[in-house]
Structures are given as C-alpha cells and as structure tokens.
C-alpha atoms as a PDB file:
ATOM      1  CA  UNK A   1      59.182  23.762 -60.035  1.00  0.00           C
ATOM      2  CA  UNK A   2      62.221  21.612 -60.080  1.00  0.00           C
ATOM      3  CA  UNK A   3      61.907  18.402 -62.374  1.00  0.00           C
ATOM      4  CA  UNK A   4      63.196  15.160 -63.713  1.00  0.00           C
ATOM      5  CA  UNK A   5      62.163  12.642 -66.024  1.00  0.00           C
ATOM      6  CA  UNK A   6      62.736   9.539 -64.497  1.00  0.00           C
ATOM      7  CA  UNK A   7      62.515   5.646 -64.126  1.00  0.00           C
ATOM      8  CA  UNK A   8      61.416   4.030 -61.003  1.00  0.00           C
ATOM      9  CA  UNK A   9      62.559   0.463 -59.363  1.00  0.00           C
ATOM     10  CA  UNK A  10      59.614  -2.216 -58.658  1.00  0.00           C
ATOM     11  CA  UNK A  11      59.695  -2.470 -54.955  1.00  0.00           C
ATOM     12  CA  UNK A  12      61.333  -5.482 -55.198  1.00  0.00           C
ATOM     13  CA  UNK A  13      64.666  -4.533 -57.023  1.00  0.00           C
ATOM     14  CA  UNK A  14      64.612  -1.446 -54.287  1.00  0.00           C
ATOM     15  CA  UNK A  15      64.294  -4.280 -51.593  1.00  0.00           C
ATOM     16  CA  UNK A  16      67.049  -5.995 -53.438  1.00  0.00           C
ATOM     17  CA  UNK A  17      69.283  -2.813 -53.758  1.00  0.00           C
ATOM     18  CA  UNK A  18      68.071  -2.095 -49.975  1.00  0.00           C
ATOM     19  CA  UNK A  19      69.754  -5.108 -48.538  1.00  0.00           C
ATOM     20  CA  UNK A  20      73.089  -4.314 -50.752  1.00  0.00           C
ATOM     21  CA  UNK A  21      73.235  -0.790 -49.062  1.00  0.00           C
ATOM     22  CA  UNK A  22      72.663  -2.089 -45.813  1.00  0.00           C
ATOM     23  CA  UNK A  23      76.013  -4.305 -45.973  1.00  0.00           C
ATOM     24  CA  UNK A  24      77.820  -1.179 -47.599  1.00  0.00           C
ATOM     25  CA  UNK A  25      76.890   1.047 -45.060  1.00  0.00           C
ATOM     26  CA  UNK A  26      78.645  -1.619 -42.549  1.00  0.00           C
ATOM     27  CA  UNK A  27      81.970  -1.323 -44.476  1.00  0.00           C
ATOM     28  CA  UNK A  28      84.605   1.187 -42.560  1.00  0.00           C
ATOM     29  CA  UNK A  29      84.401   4.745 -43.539  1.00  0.00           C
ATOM     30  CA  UNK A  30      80.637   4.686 -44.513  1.00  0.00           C
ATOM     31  CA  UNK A  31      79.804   7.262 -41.774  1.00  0.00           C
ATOM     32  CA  UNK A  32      81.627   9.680 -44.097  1.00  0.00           C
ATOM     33  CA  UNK A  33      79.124   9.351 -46.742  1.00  0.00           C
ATOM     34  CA  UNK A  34      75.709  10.826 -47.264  1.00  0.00           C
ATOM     35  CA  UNK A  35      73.487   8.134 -47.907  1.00  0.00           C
ATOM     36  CA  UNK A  36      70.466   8.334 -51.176  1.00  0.00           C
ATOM     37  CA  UNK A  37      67.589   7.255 -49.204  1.00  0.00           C
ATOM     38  CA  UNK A  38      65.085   4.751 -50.724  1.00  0.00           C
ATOM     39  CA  UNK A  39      62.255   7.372 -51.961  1.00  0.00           C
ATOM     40  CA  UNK A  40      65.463   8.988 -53.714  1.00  0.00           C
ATOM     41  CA  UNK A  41      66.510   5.619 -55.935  1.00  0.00           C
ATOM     42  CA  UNK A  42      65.410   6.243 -59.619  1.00  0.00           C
ATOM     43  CA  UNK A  43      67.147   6.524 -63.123  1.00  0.00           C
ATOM     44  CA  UNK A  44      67.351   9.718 -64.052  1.00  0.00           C
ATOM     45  CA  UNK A  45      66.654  10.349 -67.753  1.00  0.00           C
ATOM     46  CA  UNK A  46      67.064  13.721 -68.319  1.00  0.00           C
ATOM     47  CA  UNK A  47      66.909  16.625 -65.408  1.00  0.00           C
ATOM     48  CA  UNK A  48      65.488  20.199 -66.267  1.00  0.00           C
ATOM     49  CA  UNK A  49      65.996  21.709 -63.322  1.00  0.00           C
ATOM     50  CA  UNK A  50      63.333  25.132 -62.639  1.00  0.00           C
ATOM     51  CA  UNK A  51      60.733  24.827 -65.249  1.00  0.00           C
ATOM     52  CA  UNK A  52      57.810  28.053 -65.246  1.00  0.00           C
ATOM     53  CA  UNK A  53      54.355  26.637 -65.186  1.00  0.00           C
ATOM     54  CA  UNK A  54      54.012  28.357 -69.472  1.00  0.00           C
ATOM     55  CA  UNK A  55      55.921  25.706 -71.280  1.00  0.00           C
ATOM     56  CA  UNK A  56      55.303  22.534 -68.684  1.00  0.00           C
ATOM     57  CA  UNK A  57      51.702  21.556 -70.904  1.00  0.00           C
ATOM     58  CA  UNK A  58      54.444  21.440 -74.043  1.00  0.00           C
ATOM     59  CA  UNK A  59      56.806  19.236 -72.197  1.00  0.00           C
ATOM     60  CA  UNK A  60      53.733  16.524 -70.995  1.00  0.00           C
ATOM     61  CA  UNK A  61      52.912  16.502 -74.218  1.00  0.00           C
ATOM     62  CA  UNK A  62      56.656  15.821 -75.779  1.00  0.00           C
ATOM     63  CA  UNK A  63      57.019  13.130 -72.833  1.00  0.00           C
ATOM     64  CA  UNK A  64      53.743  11.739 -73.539  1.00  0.00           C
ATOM     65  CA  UNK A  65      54.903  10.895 -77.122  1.00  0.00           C
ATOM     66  CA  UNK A  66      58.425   9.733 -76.398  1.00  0.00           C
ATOM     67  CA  UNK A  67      57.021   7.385 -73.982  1.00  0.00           C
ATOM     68  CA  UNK A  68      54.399   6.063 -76.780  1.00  0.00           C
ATOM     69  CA  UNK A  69      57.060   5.737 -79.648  1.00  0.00           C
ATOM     70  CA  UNK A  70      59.920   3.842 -76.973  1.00  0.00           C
ATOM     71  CA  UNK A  71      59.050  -0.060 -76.521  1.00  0.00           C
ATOM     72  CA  UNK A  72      58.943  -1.943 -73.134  1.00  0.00           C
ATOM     73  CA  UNK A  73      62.331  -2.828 -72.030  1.00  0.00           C
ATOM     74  CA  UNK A  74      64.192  -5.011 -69.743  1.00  0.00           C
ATOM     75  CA  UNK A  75      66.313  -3.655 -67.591  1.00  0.00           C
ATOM     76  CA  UNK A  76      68.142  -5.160 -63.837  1.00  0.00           C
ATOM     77  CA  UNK A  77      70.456  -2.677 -61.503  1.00  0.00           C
ATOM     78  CA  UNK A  78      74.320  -3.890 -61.884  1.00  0.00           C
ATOM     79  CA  UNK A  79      77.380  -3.339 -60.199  1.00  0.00           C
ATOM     80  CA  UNK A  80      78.839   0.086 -59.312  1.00  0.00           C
ATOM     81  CA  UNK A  81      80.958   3.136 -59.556  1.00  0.00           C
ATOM     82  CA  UNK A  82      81.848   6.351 -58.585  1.00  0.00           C
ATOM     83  CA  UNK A  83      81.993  10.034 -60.024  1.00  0.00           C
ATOM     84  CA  UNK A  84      83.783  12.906 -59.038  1.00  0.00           C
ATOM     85  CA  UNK A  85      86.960  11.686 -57.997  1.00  0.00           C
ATOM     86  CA  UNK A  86      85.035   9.980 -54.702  1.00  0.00           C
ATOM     87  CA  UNK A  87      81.936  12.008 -54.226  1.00  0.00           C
ATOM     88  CA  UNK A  88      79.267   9.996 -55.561  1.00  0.00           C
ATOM     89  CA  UNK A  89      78.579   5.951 -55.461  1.00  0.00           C
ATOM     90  CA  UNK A  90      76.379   4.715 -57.964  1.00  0.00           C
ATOM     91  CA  UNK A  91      75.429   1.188 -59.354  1.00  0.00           C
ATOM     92  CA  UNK A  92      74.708   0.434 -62.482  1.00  0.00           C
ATOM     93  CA  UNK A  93      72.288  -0.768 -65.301  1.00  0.00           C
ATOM     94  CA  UNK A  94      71.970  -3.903 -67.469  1.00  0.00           C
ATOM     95  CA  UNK A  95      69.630  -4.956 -69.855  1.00  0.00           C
ATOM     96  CA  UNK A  96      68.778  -2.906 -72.767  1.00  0.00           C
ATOM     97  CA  UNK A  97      70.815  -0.007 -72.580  1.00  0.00           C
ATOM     98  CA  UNK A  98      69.932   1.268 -75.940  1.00  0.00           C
ATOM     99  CA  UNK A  99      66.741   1.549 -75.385  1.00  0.00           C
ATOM    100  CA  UNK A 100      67.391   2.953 -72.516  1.00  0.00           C
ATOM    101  CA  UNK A 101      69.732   5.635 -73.977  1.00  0.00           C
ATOM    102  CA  UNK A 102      67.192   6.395 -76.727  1.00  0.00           C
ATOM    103  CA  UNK A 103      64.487   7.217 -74.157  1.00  0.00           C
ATOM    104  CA  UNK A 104      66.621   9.642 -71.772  1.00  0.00           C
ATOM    105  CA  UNK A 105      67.438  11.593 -75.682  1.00  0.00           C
ATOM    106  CA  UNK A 106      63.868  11.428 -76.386  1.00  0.00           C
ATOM    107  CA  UNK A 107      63.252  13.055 -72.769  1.00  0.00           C
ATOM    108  CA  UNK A 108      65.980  15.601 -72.809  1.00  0.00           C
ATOM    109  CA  UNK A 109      64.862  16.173 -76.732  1.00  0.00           C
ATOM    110  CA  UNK A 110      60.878  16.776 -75.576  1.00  0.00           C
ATOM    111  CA  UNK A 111      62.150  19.706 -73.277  1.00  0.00           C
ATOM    112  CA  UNK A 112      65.150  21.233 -75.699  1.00  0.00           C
ATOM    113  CA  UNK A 113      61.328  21.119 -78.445  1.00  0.00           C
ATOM    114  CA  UNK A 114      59.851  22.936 -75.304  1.00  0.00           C
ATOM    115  CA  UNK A 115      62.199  25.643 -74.552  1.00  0.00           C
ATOM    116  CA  UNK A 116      63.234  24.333 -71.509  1.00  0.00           C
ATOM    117  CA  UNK A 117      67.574  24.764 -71.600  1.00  0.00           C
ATOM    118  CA  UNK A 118      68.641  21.479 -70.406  1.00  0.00           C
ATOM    119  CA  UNK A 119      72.491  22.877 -69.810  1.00  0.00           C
ATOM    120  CA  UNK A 120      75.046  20.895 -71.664  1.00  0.00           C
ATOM    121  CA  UNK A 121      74.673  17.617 -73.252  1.00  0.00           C
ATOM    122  CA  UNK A 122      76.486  14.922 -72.469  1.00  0.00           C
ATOM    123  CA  UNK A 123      76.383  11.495 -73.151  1.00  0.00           C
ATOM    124  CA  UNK A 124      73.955   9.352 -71.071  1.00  0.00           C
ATOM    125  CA  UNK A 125      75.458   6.712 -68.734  1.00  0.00           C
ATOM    126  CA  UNK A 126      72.866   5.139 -66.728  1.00  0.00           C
ATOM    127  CA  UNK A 127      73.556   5.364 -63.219  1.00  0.00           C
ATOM    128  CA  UNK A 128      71.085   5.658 -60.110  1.00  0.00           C
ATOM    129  CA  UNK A 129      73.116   7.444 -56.916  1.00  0.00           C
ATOM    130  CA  UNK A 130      73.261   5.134 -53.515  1.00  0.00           C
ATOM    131  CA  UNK A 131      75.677   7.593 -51.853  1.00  0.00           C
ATOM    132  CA  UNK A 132      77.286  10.929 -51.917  1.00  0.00           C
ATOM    133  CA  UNK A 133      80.144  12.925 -50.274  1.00  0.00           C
ATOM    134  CA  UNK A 134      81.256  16.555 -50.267  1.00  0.00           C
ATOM    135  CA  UNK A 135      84.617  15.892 -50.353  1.00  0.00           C
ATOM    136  CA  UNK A 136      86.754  13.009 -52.315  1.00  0.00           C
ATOM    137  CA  UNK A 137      86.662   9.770 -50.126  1.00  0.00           C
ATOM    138  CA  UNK A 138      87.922   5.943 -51.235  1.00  0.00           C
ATOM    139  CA  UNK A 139      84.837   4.574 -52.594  1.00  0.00           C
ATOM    140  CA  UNK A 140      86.713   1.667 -54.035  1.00  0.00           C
ATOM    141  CA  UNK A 141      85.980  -0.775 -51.509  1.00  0.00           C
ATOM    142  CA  UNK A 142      82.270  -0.111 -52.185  1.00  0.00           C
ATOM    143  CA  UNK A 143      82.921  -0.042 -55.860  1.00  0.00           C
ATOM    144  CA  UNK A 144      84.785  -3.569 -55.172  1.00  0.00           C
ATOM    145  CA  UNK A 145      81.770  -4.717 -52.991  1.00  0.00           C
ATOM    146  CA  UNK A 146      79.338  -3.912 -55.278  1.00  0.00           C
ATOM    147  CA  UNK A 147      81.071  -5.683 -58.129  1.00  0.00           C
ATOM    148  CA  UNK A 148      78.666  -9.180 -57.845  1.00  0.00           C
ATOM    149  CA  UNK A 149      75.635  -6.971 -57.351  1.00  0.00           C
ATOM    150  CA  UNK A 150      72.720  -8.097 -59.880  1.00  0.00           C
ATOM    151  CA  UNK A 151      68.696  -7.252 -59.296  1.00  0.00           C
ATOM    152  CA  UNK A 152      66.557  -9.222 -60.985  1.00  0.00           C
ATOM    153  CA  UNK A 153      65.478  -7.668 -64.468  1.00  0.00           C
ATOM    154  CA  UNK A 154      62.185  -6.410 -64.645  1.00  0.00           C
ATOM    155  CA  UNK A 155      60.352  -4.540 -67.584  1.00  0.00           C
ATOM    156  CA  UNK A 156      60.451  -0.779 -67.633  1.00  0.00           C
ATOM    157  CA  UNK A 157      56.806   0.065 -69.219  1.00  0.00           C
ATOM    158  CA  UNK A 158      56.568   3.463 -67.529  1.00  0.00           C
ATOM    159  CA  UNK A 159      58.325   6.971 -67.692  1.00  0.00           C
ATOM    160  CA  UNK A 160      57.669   9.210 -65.265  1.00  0.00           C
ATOM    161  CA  UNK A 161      57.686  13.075 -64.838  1.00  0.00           C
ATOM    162  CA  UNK A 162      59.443  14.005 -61.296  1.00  0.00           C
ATOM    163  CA  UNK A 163      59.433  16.886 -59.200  1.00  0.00           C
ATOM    164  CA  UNK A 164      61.904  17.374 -56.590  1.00  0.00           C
ATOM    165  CA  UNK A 165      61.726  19.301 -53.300  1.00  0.00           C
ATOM    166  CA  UNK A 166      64.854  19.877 -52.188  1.00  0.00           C
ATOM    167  CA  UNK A 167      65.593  20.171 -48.153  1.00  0.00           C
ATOM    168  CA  UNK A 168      64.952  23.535 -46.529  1.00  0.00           C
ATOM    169  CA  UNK A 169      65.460  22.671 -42.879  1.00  0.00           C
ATOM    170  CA  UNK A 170      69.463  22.882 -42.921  1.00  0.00           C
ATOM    171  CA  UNK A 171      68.878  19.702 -40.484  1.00  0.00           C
ATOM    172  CA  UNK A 172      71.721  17.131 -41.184  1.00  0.00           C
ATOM    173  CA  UNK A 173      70.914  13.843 -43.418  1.00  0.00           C
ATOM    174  CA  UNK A 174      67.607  15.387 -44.276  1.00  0.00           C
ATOM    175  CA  UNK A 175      66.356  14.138 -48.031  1.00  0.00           C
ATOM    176  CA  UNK A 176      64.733  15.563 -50.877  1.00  0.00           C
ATOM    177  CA  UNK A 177      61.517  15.269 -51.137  1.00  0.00           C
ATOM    178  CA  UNK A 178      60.264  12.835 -54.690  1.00  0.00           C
ATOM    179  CA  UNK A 179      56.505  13.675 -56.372  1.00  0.00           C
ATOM    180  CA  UNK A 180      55.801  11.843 -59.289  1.00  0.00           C
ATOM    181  CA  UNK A 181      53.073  14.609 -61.507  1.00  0.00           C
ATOM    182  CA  UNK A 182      52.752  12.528 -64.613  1.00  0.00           C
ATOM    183  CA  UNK A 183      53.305   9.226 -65.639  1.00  0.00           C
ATOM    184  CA  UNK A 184      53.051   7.310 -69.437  1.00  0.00           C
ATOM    185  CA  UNK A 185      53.229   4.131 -70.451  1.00  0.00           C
ATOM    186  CA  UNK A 186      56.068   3.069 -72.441  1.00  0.00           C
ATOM    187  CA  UNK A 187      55.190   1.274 -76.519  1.00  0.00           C
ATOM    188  CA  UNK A 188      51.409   2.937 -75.971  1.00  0.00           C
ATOM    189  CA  UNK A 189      51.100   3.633 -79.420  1.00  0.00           C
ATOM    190  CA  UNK A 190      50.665  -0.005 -80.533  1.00  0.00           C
END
C-alpha cells in the first residue's frame, strides 16, 4: 500500500485556506492549474511510497514512539511558493518549525529503522500543495497573492499514518483518494 506520514489541518484552518483558494482560483490563468482538493491538504512528513504488509507492524511501532517522544506544537499555514520551476503552488508553515522538522526526521527515521527505503534525503521544508501543473506556468501572481495569507495557529497533538489511493479512472481532475490507518498522539509519553 502506498503511504505517508502526515499532519492534518483542524477544519477550521482548511476553511480558512478554503476561502484563500477560492480567490486564487479567480486570478487569470488558474484554469491551467490542477487544483489539491480539500481531502488532499495535509503536511507531509515523510512519504514511503509502496510499503509490503511484513515490515508495516515495525513502522506503527517506530511512529508510535516518535509521536510519544515529540511535544505538542503550534503551528498556523503561511504564505506561499512554488517548486519546479512553476509546477507546484504551495503555502507555507509558521510556528514551530523545529519541532516540526524534528518530527518529519523522526518519521522518515522510524521507516529507514524499518527497512522501508525512503529514496533520497533531503532537507525538510514544510510545505502543503494547493495546486499543481504539468508543465511550467507563472505562479507568481499566486505566490504574490498569497503573500498576507496567515491561518490561525492551532496545536498539532497528532501524527498520522496515511494511505493514498491514487486515481485509476483516467477521468480529468479526478483526486486521490486520503485514508488515515493509524493515528498517535503527539508528547504521550508524559
């Protein structure tokens, strides 16, 4: 199965990065983009890609502990980017970004302790992915727009174990599919 370890947004921060999409997507040239639906906003931690069933047990385990030994944190969505030269949109994260940092290495650390090959590391920038394109397009007046963006900051206290469905219809604008399988609450070790 194809998984993530993740962070989700409080229904109100997605209602607050909801609205912000809603006047992006009204900007000139946002037909040309492929929009991250709602179900598909999260912070991705560390992704792992096709895991066999044999060393999954391991890697709840692993996850279970990281998410015991990392503290509560605040943490608010913040401005915006891009990657790729133009293909992806992102905003941002504020808050505490080291713990944040520390608990993506603890997540891509419990499945490297698993066997699971995570690919090559690089160096976590938090980022969650409003919009994407195949091709290079001039996100920069989104990146401008989204400049003043700020949710409120709310307390991370959960990390969450993902698995992803991707589409199989070959229908246009259809979405992966999002099933949390295991959750753990962060600082749980007293």
């Amino acid at each position: 199965m194809r998984l993530f370890a993740a962070l989700l947004l409080p229904d109100d921060v997605a209602d607050a990065l909801a609205r912000e999409v809603a006047a992006l997507r009204g900007l000139p040239g946002a037909e040309g983009l492929r929009w991250t639906g709602r179900p598909g906003w999260h912070f991705t931690l560390a992704f792992y890609g096709e895991v066999d069933e044999e060393p999954l047990p391991e890697l709840r385990d692993r996850l279970e502990r990281a998410a015991r030994r990392t503290p509560a944190f605040g943490l608010a969505l913040r401005g915006g980017g891009r990657f790729g030269g133009g293909k992806a949109l992102w905003t941002g994260a504020d808050g505490d970004l080291r713990a944040l940092g520390l608990l993506a290495g603890r997540a891509e650390a419990a499945a490297r302790r698993s066997g699971i090959e995570t690919g090559e590391h690089r160096r976590y920038q938090a980022h969650l992915t409003i919009a994407r394109s195949r091709s290079a397009v001039d996100v920069r007046p989104y990146v401008t727009a989204l400049h003043d963006f700020r949710s409120r900051t709310w307390t991370v206290d959960e990390l969450v174990l993902v698995r992803s469905h991707l589409p199989r219809s070959g229908m246009p604008g259809e979405q992966p599919r999002y099933e949390p399988v295991a959750r753990w609450a962060l600082g749980a070790a007293g």
